[in-house]
PDB file of N, CA and C in Angstrom:
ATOM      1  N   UNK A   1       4.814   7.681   2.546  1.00  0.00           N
ATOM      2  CA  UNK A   1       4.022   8.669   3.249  1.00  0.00           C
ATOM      3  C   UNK A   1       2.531   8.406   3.062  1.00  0.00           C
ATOM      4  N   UNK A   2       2.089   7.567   1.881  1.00  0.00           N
ATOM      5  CA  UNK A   2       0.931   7.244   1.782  1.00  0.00           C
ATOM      6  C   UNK A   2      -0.027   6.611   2.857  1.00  0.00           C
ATOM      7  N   UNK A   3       0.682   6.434   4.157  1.00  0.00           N
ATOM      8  CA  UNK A   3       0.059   5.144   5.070  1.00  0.00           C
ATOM      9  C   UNK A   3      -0.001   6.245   6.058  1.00  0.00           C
ATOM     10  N   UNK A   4       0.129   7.734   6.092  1.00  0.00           N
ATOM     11  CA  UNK A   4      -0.540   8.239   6.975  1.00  0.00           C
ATOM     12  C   UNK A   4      -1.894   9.014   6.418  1.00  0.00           C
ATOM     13  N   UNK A   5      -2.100   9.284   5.385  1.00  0.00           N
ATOM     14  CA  UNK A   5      -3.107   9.872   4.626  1.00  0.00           C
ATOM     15  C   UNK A   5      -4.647   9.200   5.338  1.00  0.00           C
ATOM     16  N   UNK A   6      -5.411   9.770   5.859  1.00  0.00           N
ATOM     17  CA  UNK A   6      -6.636   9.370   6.450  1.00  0.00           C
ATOM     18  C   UNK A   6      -7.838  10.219   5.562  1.00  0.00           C
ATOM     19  N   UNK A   7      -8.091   9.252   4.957  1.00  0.00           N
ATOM     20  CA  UNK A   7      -9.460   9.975   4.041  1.00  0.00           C
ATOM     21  C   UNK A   7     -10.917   9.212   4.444  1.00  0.00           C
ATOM     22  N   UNK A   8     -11.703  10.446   5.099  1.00  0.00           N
ATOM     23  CA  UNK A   8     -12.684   9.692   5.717  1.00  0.00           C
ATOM     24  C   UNK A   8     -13.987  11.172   5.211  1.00  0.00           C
ATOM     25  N   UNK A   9     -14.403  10.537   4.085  1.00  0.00           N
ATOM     26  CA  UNK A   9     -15.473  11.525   3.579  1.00  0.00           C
ATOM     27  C   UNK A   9     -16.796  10.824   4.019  1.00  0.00           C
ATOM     28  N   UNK A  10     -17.602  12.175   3.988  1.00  0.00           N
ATOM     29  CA  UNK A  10     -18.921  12.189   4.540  1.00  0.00           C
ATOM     30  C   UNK A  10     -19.878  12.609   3.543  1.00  0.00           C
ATOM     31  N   UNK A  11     -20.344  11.604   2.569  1.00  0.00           N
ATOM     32  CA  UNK A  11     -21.384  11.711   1.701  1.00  0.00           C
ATOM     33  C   UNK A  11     -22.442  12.758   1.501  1.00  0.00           C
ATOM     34  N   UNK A  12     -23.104  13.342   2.937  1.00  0.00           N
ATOM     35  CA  UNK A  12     -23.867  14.598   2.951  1.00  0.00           C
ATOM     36  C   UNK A  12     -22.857  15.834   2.436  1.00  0.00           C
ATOM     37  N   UNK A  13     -21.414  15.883   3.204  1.00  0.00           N
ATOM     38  CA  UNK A  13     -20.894  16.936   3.252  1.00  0.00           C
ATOM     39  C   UNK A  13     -20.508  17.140   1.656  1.00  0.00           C
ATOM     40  N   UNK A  14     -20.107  15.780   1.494  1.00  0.00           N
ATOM     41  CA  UNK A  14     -19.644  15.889  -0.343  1.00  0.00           C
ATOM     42  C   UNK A  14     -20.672  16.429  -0.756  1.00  0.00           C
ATOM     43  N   UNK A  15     -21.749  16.243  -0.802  1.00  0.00           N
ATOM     44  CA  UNK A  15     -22.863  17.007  -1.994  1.00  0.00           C
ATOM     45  C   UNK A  15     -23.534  18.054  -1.611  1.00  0.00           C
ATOM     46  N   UNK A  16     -23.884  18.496  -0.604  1.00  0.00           N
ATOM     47  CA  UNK A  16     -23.791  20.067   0.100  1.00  0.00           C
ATOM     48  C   UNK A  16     -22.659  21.001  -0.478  1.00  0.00           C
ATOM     49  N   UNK A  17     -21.201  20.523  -0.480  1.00  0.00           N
ATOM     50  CA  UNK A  17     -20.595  21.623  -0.798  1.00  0.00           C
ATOM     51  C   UNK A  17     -20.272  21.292  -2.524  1.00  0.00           C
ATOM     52  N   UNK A  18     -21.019  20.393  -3.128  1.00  0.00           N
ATOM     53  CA  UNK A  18     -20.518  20.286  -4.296  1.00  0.00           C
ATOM     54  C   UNK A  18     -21.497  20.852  -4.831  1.00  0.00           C
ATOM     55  N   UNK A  19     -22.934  21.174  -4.392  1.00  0.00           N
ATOM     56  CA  UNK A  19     -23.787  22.188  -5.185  1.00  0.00           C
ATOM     57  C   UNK A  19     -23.198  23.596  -4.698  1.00  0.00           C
ATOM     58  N   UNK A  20     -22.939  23.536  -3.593  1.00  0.00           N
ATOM     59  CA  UNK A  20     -22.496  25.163  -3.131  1.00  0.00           C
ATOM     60  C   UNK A  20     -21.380  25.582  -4.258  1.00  0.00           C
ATOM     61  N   UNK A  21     -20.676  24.872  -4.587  1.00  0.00           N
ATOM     62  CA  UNK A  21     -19.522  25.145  -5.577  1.00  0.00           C
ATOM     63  C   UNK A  21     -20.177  25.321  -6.946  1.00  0.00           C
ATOM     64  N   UNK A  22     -20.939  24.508  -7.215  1.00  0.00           N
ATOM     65  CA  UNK A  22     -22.236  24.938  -8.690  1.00  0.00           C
ATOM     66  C   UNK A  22     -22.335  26.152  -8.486  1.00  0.00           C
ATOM     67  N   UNK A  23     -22.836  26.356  -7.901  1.00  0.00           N
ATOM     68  CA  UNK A  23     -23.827  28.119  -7.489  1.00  0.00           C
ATOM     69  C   UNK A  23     -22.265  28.965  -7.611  1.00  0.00           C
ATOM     70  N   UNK A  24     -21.695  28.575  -7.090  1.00  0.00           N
ATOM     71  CA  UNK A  24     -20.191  29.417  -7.258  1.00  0.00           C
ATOM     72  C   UNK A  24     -19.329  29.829  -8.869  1.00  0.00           C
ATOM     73  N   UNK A  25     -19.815  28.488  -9.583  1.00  0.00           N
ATOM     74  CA  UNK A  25     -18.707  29.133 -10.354  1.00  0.00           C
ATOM     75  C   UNK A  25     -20.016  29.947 -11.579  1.00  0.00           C
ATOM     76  N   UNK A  26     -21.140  30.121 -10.730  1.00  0.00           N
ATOM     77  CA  UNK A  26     -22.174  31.277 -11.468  1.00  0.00           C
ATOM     78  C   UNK A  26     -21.909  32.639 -11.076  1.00  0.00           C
ATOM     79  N   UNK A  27     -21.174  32.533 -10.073  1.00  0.00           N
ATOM     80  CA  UNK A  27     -20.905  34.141  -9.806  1.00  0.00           C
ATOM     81  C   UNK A  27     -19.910  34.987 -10.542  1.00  0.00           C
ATOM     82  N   UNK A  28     -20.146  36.335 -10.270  1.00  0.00           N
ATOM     83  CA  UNK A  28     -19.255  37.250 -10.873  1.00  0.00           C
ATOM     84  C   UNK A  28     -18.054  36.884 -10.563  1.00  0.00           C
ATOM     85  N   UNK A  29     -17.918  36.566  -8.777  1.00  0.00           N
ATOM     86  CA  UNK A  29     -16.757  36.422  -8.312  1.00  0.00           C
ATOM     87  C   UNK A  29     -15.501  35.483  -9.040  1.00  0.00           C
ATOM     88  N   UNK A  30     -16.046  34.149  -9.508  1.00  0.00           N
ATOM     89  CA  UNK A  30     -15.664  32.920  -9.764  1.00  0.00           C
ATOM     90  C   UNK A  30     -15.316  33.602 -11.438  1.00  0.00           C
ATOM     91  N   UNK A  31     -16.047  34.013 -12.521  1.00  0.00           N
ATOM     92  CA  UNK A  31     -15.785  34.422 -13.682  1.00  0.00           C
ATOM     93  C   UNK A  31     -14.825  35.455 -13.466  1.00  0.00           C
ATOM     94  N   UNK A  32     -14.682  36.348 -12.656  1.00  0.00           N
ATOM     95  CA  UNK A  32     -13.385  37.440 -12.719  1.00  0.00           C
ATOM     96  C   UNK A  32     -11.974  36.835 -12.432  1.00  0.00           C
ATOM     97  N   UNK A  33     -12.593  35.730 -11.348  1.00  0.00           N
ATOM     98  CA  UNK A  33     -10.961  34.970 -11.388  1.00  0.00           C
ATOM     99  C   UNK A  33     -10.777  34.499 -12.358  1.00  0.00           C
ATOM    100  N   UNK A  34     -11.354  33.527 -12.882  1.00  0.00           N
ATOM    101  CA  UNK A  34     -11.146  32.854 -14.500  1.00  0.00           C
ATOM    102  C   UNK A  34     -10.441  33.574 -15.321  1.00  0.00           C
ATOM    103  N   UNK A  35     -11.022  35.041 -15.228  1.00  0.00           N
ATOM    104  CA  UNK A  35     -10.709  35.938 -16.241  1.00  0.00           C
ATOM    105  C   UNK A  35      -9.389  36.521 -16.415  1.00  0.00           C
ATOM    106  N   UNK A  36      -8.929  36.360 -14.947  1.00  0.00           N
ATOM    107  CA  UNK A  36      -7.284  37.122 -14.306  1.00  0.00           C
ATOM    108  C   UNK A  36      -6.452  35.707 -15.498  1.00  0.00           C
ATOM    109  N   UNK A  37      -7.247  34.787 -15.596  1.00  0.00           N
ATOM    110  CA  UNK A  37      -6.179  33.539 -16.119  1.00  0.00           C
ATOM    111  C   UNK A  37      -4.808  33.057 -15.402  1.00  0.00           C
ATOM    112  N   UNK A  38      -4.836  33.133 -14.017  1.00  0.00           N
ATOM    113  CA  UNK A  38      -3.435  32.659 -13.223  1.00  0.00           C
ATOM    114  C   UNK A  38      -3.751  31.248 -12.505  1.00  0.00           C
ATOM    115  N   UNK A  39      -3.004  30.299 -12.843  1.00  0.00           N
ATOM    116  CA  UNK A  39      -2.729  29.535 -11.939  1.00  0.00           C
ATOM    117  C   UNK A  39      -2.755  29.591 -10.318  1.00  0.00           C
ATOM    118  N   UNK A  40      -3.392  29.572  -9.706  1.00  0.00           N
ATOM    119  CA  UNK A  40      -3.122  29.527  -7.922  1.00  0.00           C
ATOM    120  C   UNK A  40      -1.561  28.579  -7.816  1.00  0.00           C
ATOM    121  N   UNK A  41      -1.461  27.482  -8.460  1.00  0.00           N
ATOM    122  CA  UNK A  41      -0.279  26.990  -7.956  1.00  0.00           C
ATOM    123  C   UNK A  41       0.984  27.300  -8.632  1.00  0.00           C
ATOM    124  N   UNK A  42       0.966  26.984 -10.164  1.00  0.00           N
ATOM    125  CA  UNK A  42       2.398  27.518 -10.713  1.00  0.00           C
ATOM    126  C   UNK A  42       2.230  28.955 -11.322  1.00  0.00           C
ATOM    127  N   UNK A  43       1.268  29.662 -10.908  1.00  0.00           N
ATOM    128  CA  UNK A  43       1.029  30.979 -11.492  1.00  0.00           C
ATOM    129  C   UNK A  43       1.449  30.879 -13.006  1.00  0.00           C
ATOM    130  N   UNK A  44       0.811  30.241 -13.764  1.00  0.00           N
ATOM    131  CA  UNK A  44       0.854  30.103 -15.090  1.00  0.00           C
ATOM    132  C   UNK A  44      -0.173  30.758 -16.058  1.00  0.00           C
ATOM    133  N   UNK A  45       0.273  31.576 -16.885  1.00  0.00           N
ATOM    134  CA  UNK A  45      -1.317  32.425 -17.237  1.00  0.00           C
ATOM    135  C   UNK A  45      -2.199  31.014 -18.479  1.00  0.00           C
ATOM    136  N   UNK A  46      -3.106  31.127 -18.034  1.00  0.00           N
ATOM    137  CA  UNK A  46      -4.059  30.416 -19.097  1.00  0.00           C
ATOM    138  C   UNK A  46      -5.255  30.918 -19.756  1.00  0.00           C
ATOM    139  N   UNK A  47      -5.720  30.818 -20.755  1.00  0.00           N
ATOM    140  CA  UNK A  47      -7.312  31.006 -21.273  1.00  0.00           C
ATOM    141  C   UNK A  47      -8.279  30.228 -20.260  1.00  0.00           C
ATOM    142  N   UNK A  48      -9.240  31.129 -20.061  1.00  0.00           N
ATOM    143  CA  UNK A  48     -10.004  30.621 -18.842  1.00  0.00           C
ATOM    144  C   UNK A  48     -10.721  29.273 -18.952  1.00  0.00           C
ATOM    145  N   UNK A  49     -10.818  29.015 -20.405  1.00  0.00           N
ATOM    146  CA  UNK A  49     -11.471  27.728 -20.606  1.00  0.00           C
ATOM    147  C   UNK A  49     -10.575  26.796 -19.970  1.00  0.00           C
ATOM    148  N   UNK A  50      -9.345  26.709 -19.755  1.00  0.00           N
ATOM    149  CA  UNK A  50      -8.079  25.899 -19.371  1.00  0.00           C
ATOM    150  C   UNK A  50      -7.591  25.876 -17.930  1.00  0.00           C
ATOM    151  N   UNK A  51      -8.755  26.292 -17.054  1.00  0.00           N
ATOM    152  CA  UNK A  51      -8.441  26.397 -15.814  1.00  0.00           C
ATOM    153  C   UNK A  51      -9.805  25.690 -15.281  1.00  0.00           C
ATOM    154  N   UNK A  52      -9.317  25.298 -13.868  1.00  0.00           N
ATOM    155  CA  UNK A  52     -10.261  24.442 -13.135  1.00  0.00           C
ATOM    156  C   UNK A  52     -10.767  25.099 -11.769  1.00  0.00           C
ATOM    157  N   UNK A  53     -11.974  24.492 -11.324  1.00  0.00           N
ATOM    158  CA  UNK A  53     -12.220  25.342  -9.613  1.00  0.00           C
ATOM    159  C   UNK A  53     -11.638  24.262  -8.975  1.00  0.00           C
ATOM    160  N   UNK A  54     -10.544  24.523  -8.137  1.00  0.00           N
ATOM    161  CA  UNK A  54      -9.646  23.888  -6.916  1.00  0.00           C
ATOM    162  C   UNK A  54      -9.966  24.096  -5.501  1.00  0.00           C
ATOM    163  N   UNK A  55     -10.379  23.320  -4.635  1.00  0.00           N
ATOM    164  CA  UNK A  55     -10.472  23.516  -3.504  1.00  0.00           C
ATOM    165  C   UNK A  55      -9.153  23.478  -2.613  1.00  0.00           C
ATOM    166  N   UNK A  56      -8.645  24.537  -1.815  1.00  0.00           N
ATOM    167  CA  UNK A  56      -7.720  24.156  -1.324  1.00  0.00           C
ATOM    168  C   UNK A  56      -7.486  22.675  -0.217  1.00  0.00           C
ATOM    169  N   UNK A  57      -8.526  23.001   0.747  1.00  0.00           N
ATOM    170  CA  UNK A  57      -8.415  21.644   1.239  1.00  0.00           C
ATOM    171  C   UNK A  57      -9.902  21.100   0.444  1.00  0.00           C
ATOM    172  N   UNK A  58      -9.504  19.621   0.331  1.00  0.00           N
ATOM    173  CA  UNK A  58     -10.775  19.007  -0.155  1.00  0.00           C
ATOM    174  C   UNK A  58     -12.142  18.975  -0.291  1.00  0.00           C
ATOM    175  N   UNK A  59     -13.132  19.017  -0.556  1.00  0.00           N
ATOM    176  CA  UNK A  59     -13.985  18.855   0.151  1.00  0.00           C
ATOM    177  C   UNK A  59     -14.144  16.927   0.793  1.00  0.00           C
ATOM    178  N   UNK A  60     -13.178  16.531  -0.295  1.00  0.00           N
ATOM    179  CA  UNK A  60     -13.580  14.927   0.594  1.00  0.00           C
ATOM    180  C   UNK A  60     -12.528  14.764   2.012  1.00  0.00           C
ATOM    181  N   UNK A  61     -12.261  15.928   2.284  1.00  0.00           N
ATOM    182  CA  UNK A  61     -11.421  15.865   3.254  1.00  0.00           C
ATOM    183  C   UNK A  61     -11.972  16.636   3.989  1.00  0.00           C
ATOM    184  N   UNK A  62     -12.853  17.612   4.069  1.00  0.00           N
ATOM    185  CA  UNK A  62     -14.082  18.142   5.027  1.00  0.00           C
ATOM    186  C   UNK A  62     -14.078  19.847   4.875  1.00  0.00           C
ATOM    187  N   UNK A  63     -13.124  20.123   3.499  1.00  0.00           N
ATOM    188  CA  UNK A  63     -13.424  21.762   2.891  1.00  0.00           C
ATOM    189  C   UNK A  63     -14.274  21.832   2.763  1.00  0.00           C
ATOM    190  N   UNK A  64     -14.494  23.088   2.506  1.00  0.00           N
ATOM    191  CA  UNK A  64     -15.838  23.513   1.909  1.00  0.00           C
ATOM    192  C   UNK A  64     -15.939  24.500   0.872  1.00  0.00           C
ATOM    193  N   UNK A  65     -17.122  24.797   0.494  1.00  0.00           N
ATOM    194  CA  UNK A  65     -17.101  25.374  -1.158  1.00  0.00           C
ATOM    195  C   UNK A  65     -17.615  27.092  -0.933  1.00  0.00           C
ATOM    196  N   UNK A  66     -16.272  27.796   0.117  1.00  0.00           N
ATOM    197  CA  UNK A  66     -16.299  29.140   0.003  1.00  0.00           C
ATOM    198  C   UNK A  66     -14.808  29.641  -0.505  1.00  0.00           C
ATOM    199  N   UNK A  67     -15.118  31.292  -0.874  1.00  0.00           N
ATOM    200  CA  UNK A  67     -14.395  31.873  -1.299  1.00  0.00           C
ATOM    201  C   UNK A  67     -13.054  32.025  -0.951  1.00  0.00           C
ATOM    202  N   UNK A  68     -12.403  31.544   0.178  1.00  0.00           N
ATOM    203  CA  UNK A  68     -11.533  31.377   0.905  1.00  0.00           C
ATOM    204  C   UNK A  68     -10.643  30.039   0.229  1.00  0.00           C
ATOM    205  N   UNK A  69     -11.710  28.725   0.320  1.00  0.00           N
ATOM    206  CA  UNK A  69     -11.074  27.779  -0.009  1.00  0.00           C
ATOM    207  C   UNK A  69     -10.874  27.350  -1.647  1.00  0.00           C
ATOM    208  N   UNK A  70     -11.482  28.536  -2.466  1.00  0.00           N
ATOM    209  CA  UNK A  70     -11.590  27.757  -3.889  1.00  0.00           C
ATOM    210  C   UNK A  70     -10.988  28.905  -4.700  1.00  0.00           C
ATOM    211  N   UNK A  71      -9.835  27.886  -5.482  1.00  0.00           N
ATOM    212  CA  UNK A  71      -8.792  28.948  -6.454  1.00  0.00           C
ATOM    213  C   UNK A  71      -8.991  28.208  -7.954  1.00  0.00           C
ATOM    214  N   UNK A  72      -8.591  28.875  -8.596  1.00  0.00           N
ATOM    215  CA  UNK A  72      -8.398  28.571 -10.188  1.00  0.00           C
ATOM    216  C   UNK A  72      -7.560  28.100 -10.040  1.00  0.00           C
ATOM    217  N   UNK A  73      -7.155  26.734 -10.935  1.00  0.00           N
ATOM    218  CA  UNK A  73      -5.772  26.423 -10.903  1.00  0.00           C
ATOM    219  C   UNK A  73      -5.643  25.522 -12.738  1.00  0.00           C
ATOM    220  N   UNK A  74      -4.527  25.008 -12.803  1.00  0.00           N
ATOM    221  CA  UNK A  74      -4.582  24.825 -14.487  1.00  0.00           C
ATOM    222  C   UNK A  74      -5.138  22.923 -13.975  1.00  0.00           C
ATOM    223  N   UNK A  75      -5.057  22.560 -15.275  1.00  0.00           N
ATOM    224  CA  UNK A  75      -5.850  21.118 -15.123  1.00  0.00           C
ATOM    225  C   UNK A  75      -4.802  20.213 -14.556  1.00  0.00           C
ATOM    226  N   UNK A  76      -3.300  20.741 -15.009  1.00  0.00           N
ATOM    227  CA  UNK A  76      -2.425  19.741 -14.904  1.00  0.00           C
ATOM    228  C   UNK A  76      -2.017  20.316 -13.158  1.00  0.00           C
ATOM    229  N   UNK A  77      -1.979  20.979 -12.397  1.00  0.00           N
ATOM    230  CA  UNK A  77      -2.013  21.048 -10.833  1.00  0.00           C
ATOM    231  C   UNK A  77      -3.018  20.230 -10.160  1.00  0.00           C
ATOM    232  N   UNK A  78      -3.755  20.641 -10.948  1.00  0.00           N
ATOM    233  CA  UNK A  78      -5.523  20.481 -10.183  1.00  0.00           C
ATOM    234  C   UNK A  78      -4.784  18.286 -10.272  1.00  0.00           C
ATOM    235  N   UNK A  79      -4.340  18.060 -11.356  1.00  0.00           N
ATOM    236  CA  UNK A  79      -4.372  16.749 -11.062  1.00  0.00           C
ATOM    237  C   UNK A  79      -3.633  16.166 -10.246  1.00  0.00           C
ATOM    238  N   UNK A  80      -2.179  17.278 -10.454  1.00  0.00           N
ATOM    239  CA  UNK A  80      -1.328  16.359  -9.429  1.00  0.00           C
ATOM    240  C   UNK A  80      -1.549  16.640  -8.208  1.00  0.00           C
ATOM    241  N   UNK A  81      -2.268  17.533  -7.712  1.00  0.00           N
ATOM    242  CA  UNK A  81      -2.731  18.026  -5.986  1.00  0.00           C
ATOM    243  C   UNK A  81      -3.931  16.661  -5.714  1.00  0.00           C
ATOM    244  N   UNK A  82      -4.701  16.316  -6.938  1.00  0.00           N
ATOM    245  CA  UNK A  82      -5.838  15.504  -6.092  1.00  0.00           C
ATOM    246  C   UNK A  82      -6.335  15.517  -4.806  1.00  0.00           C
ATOM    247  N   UNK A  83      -6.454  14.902  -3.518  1.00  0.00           N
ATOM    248  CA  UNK A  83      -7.215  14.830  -2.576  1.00  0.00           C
ATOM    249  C   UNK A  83      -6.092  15.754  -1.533  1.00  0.00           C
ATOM    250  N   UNK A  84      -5.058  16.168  -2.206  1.00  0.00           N
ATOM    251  CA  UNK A  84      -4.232  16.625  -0.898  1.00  0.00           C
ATOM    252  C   UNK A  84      -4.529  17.914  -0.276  1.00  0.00           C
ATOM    253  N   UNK A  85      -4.029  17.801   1.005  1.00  0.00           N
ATOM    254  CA  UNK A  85      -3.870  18.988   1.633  1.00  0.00           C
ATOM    255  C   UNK A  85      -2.776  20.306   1.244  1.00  0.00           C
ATOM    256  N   UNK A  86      -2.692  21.155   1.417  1.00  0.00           N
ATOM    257  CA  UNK A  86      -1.307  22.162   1.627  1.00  0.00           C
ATOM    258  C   UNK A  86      -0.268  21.764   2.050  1.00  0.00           C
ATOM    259  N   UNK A  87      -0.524  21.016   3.295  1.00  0.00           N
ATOM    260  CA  UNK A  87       0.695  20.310   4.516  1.00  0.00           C
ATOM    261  C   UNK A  87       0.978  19.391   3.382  1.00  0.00           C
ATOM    262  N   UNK A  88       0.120  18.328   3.401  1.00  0.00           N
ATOM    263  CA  UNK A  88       0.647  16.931   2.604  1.00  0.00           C
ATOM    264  C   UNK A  88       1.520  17.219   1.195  1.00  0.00           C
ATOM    265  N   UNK A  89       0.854  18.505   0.014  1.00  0.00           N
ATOM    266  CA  UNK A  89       1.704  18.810  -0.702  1.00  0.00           C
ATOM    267  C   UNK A  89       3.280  18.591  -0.232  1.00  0.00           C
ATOM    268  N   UNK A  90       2.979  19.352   0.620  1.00  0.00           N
ATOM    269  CA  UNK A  90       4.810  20.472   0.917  1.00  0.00           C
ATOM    270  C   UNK A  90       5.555  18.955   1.222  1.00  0.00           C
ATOM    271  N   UNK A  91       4.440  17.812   2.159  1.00  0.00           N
ATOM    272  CA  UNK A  91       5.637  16.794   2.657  1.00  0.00           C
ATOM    273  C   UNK A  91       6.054  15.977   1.466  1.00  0.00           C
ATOM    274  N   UNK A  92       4.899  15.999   0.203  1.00  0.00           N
ATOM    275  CA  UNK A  92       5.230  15.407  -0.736  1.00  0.00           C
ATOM    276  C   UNK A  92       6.522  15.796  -1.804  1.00  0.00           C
ATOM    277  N   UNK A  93       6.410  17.132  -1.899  1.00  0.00           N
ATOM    278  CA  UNK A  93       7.682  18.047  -1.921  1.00  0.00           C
ATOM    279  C   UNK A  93       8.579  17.327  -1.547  1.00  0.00           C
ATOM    280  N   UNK A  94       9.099  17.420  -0.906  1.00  0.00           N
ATOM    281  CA  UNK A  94      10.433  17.572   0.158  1.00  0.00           C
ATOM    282  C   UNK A  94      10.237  15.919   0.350  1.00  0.00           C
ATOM    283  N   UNK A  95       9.524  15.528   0.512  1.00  0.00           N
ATOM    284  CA  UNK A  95       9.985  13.942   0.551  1.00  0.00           C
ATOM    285  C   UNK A  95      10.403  13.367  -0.569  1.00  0.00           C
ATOM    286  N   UNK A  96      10.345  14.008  -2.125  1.00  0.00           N
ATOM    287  CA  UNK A  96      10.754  13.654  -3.320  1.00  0.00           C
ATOM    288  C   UNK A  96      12.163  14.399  -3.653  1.00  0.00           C
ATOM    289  N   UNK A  97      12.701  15.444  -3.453  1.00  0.00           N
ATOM    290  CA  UNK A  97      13.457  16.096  -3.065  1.00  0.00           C
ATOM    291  C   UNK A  97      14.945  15.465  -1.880  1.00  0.00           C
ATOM    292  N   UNK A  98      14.303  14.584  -1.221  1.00  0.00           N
ATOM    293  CA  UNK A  98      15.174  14.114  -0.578  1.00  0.00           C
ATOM    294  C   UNK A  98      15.332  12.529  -1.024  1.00  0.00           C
ATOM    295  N   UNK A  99      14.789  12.077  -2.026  1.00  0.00           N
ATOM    296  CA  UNK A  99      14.715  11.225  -2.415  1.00  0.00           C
ATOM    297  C   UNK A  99      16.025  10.980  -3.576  1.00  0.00           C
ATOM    298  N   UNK A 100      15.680  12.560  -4.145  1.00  0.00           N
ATOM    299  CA  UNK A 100      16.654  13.198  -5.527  1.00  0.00           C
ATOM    300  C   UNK A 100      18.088  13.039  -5.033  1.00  0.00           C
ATOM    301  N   UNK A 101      17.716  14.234  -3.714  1.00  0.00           N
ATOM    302  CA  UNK A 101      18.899  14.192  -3.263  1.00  0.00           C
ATOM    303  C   UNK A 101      20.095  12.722  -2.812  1.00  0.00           C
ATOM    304  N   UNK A 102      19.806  12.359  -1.953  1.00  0.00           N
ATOM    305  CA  UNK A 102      19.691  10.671  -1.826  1.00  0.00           C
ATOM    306  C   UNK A 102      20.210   9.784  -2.913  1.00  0.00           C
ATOM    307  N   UNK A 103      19.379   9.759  -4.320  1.00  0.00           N
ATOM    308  CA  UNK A 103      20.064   8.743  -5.673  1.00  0.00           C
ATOM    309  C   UNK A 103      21.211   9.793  -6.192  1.00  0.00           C
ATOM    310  N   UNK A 104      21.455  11.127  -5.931  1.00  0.00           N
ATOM    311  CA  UNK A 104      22.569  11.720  -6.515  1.00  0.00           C
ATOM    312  C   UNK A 104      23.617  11.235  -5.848  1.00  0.00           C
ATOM    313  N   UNK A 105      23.577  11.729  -4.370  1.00  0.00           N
ATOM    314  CA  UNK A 105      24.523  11.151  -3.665  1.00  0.00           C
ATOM    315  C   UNK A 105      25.059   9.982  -3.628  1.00  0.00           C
ATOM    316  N   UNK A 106      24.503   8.730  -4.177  1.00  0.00           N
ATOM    317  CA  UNK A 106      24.639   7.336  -4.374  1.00  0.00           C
ATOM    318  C   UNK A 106      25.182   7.433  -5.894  1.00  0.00           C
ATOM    319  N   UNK A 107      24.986   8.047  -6.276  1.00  0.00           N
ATOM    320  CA  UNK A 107      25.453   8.032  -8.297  1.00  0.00           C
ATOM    321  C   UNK A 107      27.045   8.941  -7.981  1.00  0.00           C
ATOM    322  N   UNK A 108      27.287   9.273  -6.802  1.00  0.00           N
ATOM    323  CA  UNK A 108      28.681  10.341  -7.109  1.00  0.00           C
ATOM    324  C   UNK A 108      29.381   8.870  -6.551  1.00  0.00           C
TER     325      UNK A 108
END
């Protein structure tokens, strides 16, 4: 699935929204989430030091650094999501999943 992935970042846009995201995690807003301590992805409670700002879609993929697109998430999501999308997650999902499925069926 890797050979449809099109990553085509735009150097201005990267650092426009990567100060906008600075200024962000100064707000109240950004510290109260911290503070809830939940995971956005496996809803895992953490100490806020142990959580990361996540963009849902990228910004090297052309997100941007508002309240909409940016969740707390733990370090170990934040890594395995890297540059992906929502969509691309889910196909990554389910394309590993059928993969499982697939070597079981071959092992019976």
């Amino acid at each position: 699935m890797n050979d449809w992935l099109d990553i085509q970042s735009d150097p201005l846009h990267t650092k426009r929204e990567r100060e906008k995201a600075r200024e962000l995690r100064n707000s109240d807003w950004w510290k109260n989430l911290l503070a809830q301590g939940v995971c956005h992805y496996c809803q895992g409670k953490f100490p806020p030091e142990e959580l990361t700002m996540d963009h849902i879609v990228p910004v090297a993929r052309g997100g941007k650094s508002t309240r909409g697109n940016i969740v707390a998430c733990c370090k170990e999501c934040n890594n395995r999501k890297k540059y992906l999308t929502p969509a691309e997650m889910i196909m990554f999902e389910l394309e590993a999943k059928e993969k499982a499925a697939q070597k079981n069926a071959e092992e019976e």
